[in-house]
Protein backbone atom coordinates (compact mmCIF):
# COMPACT_ATOMS: atom_id res chain seq x y z
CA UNK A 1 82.89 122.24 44.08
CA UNK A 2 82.29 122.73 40.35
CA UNK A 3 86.08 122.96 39.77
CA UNK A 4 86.81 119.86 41.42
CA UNK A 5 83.97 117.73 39.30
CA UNK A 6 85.27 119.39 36.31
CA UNK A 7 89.04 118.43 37.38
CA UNK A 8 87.77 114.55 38.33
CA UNK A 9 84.98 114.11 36.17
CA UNK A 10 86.80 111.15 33.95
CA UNK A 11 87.67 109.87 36.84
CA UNK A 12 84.26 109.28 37.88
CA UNK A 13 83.25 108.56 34.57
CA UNK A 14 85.35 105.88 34.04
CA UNK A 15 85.25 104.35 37.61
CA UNK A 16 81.73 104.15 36.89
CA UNK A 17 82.38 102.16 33.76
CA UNK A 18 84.88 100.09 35.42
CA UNK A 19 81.73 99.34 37.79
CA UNK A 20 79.26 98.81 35.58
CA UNK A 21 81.70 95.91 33.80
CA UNK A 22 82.08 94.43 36.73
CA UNK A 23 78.83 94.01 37.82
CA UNK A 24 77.75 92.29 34.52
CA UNK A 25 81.15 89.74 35.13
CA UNK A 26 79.57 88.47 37.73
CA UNK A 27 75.69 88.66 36.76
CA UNK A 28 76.61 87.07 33.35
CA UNK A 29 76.67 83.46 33.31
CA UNK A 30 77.75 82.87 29.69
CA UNK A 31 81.44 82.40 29.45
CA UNK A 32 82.42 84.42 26.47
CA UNK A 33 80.52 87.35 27.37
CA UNK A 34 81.89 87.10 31.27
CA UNK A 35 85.23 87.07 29.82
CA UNK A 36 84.80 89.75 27.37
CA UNK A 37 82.69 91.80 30.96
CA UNK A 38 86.16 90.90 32.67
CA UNK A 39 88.45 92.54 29.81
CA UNK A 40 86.57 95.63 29.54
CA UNK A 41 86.72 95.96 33.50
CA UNK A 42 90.33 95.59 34.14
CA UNK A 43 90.68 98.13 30.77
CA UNK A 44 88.51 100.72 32.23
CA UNK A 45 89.67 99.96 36.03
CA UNK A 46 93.55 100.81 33.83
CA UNK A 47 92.22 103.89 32.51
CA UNK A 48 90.81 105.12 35.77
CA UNK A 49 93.52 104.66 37.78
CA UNK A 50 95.72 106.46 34.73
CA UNK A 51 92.81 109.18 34.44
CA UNK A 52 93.10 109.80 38.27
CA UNK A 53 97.37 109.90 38.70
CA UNK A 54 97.04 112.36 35.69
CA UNK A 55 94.30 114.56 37.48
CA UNK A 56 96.02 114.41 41.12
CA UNK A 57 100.01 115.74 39.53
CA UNK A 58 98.30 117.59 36.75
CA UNK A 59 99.36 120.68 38.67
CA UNK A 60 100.85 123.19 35.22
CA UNK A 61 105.10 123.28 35.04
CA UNK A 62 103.94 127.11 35.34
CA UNK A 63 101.52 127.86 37.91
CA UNK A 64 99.41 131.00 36.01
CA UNK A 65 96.21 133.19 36.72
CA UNK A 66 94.70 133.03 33.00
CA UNK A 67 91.98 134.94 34.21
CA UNK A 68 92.55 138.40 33.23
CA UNK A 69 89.54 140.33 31.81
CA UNK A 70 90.90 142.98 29.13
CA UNK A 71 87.84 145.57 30.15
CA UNK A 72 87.68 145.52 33.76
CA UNK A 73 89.40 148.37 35.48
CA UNK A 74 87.73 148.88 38.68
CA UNK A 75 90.41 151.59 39.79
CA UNK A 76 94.08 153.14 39.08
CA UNK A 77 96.97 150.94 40.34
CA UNK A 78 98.66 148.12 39.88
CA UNK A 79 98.96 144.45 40.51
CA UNK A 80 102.43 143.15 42.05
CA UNK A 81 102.70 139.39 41.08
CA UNK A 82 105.02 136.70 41.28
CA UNK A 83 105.83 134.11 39.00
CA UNK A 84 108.17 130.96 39.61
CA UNK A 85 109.22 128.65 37.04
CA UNK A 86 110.03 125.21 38.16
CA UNK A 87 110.49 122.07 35.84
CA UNK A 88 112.38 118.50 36.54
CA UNK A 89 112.59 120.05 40.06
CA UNK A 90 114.80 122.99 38.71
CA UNK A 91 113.47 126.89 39.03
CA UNK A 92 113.78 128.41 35.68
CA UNK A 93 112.97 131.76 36.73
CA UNK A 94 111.55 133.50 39.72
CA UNK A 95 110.49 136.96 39.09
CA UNK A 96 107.96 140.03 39.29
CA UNK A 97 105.02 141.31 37.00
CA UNK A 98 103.84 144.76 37.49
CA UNK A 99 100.68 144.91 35.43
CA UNK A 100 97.16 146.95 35.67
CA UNK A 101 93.62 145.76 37.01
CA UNK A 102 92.95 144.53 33.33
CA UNK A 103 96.33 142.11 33.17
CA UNK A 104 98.08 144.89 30.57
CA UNK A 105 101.99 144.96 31.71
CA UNK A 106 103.42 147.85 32.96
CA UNK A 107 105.97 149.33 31.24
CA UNK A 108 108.18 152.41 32.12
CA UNK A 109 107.52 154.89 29.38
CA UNK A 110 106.38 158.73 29.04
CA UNK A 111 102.54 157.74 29.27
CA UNK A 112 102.17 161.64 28.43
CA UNK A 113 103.73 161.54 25.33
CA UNK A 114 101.78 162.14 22.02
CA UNK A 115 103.72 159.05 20.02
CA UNK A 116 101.84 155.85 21.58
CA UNK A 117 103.33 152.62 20.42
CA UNK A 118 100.73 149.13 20.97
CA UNK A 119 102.66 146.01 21.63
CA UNK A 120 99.99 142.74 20.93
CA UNK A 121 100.30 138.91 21.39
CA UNK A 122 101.34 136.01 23.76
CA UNK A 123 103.59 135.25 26.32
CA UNK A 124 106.53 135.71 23.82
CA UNK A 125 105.59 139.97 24.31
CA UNK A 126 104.72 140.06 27.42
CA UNK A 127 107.42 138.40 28.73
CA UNK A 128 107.31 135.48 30.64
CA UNK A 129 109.82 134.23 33.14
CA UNK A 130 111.12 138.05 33.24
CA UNK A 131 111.58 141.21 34.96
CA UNK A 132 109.53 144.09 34.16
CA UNK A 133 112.79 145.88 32.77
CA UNK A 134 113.46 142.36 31.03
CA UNK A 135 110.72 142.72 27.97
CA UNK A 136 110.56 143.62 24.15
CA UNK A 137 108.29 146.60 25.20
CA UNK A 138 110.46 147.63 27.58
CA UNK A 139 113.79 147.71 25.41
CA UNK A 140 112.29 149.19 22.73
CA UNK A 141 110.91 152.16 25.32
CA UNK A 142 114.86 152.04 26.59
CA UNK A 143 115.98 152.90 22.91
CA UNK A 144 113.51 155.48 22.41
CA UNK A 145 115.07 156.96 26.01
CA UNK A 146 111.57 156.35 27.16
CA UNK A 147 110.26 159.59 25.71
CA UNK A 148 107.40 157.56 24.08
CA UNK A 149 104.05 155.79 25.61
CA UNK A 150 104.25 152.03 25.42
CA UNK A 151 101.71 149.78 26.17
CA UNK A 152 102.14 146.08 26.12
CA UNK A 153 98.81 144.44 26.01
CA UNK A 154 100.22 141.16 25.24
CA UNK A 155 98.38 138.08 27.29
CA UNK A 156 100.10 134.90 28.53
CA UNK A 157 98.35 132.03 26.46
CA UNK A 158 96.24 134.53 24.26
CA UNK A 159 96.18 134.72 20.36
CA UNK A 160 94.43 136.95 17.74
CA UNK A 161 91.28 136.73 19.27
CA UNK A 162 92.05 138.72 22.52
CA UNK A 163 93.96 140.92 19.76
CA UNK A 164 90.60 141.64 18.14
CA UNK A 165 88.83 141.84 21.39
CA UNK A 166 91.60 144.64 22.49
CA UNK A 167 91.44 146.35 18.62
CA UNK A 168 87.06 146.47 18.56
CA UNK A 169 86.77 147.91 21.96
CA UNK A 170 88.34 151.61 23.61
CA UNK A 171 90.37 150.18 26.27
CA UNK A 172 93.50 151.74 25.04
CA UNK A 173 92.52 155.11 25.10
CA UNK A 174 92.13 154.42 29.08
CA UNK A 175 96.43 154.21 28.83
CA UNK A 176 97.44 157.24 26.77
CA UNK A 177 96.11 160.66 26.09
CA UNK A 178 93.47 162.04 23.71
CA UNK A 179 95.61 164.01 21.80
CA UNK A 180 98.73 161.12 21.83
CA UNK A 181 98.86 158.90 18.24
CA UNK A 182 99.43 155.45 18.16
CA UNK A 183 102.08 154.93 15.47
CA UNK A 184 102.69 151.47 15.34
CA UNK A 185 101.33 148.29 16.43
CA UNK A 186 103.25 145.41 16.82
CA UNK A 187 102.07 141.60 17.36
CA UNK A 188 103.65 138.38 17.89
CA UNK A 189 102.99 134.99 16.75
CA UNK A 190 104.70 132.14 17.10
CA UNK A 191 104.38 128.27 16.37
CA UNK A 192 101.03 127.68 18.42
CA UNK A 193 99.22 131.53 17.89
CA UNK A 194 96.72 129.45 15.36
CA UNK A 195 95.34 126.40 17.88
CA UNK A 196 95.18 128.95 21.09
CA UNK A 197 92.41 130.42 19.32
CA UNK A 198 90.35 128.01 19.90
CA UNK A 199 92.15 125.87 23.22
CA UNK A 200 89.77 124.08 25.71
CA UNK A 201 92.32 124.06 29.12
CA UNK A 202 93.59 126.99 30.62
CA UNK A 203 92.78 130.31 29.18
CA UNK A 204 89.74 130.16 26.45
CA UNK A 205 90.52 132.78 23.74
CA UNK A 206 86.95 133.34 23.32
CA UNK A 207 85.42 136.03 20.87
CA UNK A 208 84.23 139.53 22.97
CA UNK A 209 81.31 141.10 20.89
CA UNK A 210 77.78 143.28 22.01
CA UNK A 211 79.37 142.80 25.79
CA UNK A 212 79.44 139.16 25.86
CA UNK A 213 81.83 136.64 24.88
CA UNK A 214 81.51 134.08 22.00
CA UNK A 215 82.96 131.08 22.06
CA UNK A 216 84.90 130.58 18.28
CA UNK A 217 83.53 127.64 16.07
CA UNK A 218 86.14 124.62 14.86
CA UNK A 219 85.41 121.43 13.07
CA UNK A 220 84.54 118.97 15.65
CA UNK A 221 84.28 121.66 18.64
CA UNK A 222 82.39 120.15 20.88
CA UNK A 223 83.66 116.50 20.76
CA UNK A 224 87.03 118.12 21.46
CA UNK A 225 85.42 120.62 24.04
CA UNK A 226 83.71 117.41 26.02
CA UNK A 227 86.38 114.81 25.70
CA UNK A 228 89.21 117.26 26.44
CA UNK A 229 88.37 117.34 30.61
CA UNK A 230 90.05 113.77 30.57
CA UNK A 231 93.76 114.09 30.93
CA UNK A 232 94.42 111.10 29.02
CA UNK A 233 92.49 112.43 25.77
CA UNK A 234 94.51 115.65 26.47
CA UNK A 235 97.52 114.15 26.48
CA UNK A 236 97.57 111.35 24.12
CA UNK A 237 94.66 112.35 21.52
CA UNK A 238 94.02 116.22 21.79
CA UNK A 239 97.25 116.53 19.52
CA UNK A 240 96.26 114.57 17.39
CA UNK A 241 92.60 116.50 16.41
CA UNK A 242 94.91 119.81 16.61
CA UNK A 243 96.61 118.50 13.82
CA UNK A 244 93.86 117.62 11.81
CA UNK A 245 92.41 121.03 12.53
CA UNK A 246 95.76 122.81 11.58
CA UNK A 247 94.54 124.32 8.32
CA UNK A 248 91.56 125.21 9.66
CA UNK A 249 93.31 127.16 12.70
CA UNK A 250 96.09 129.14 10.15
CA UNK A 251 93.15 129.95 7.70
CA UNK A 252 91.81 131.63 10.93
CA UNK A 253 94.83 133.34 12.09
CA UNK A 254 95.53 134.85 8.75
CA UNK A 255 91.69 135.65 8.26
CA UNK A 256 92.55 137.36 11.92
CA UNK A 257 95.55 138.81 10.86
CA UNK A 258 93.73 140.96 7.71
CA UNK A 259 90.86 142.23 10.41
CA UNK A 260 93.35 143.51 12.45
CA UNK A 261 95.18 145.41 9.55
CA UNK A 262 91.89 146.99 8.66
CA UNK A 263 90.85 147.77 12.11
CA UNK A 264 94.42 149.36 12.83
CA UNK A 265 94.04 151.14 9.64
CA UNK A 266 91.37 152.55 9.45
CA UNK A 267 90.41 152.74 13.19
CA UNK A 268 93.30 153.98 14.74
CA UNK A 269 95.34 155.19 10.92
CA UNK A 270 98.42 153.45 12.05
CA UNK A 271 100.82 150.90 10.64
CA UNK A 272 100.63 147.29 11.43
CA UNK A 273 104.11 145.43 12.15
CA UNK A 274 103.86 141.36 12.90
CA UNK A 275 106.90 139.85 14.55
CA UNK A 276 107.08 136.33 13.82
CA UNK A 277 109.20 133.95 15.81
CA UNK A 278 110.83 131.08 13.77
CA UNK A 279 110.14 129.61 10.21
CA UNK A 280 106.73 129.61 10.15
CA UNK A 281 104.30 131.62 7.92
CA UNK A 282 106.73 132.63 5.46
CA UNK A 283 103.82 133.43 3.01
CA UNK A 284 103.14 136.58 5.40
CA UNK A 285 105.66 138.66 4.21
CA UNK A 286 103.97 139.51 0.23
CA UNK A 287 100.52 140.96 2.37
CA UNK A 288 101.74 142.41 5.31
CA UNK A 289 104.88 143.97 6.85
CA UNK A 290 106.49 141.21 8.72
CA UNK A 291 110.21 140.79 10.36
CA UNK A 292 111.11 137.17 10.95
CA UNK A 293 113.00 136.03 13.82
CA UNK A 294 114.09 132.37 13.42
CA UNK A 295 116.92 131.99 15.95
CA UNK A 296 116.71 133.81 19.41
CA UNK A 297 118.02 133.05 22.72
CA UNK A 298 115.60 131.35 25.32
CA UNK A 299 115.13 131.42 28.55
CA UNK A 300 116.63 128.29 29.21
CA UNK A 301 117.14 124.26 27.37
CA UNK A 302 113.41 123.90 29.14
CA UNK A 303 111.77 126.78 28.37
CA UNK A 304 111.30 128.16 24.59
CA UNK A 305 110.43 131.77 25.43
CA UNK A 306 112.72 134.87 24.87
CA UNK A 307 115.72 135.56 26.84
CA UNK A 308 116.14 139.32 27.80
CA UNK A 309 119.05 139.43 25.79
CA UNK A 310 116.85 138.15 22.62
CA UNK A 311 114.24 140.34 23.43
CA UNK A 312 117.00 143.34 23.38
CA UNK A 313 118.41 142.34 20.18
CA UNK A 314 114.71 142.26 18.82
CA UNK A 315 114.11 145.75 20.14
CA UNK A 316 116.99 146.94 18.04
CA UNK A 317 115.40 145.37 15.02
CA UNK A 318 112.30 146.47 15.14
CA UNK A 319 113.36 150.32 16.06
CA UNK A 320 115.86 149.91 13.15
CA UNK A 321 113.06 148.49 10.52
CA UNK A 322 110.67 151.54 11.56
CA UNK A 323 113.29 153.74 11.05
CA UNK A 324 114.03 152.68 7.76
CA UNK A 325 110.14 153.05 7.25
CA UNK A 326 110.49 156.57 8.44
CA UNK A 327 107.55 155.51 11.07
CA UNK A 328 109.71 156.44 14.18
């Protein structure tokens, strides 16, 4: 019941308006003010029919569970899930995800070996729209002659603040052994990492800290956080606030981005690799160690992730730019 007011409540917000309008239209007896009663009803009576269309075929292009809670695992096992991609009536992709309790992916690796390598971020690392023998974790555990324990924590829709959350806590020594190092972790961002930090639909990429989450603070938060259940503000003014907030959101990634070093560091005594997909950031590369990757293969025309075959290539580079590191 609470999800479907929270789906509709615009809708009944601004049928109510519509209402209210024209009520006084026909209670009002002076002209100007019934015509400007009149206006405002057939506006409002537009907007609610708009606000409702939008709320009935809002259904995602991507039907996803962002639900995933990075601490809970109940028991052992896995989750078998899958995914279809479907846009203009075309299926983009239609395969498997074999993750743990806690949404982690599974990938096949030595999970007794004492080399552990981390792989952090969004969908770009986990990889959406493929196979479980179709990800950047995977290929780079292929190269390795998966001799070495990977675990790709990545999230679908997450950013640095699910990072963090991962980084603060223990929940990766639940997926290798005492005695196994982590030598590297590596995480992704990509043209939206900065806003998800702080998004309203879908996942929340909220702050995990003394066992309870914490919702991050942005100029204008709740405004945005109110107004951003109608589909119309969504869609037509939601953009243009994230814009306004840009700065604010890549002061907080990078601010994000030097935590993480420290924590990874210090914590864990490990090196910190960020893959960064397309020509964004650039002034990255003079504070931490960064490869770029500005041209990779997608999916598909209508969908921007990582094809297998980019997320192959990208394997090579990264085991290659270790190497040269003498990490690996």
């Amino acid at each position: 019941m609470i999800d479907f007011i929270n789906s509709y409540l615009f809708v009944f917000i601004f049928f109510i308006i519509f209402l209210i309008f024209l009520f006084l239209s026909f209670l009002i007896k002076n002209k100007i003010l019934k015509k400007i009663s009149i206006l405002f009803s057939s506006f409002f009576l537009s907007i609610f029919l708009a606000e409702l269309v939008l709320s009935i075929v809002n259904d995602k292009i991507y039907k996803y569970d962002y639900s995933e809670n990075i601490f809970q695992l109940e028991d052992n096992g896995f989750i078998e899930q899958t995914h279809k991609g479907i846009k203009d009536n075309q299926v983009i992709f239609d395969v498997e995800y074999k993750k743990y309790k806690n949404g982690f992916r599974y990938t096949k690796c030595n999970e007794e070996s004492l080399n552990t390598y981390v792989f952090m971020g969004c969908s770009f690392m986990f990889g959406w729209g493929l196979n479980d023998d179709e990800t950047l974790p995977y290929y780079f555990s292929q190269i390795t002659n998966f001799k070495n324990n990977i675990i790709n924590c990545a999230y679908i829709g997450r950013s640095s603040n699910t990072a963090l959350n991962i980084l603060n806590s223990n929940i990766l020594d639940k997926f290798k052994t005492e005695k196994s190092d982590i030598k590297v972790f590596v995480y992704n961002i990509m043209l939206h990492s900065a806003m998800r930090n702080f998004q309203f639909i879908g996942n929340i990429d909220w702050v995990y800290k003394d066992g309870n989450y914490m919702e991050p603070k942005q100029p204008y938060g709740n405004i945005l956080k109110y107004f951003s259940k109608s589909y119309i503000f969504y869609y037509v003014f939601l953009d243009f606030f994230n814009k306004f907030n840009q700065s604010f959101y890549d002061d907080y990634l990078i601010q994000s981005l030097y935590k993480m070093k420290d924590i990874i560091e210090h914590k864990y005594n490990s090196h910190f690799l960020i893959l960064v997909y397309g020509d964004i950031y650039n002034e990255l590369n003079d504070k931490f160690d960064v490869i770029y990757i500005k041209n990779f293969k997608t999916i598909s025309d209508k969908d921007g992730h990582p094809s297998s075959q980019a997320n192959k290539t990208t394997a090579n580079i990264i085991f290659n730019h270790l190497k040269e590191k003498n990490i690996i």
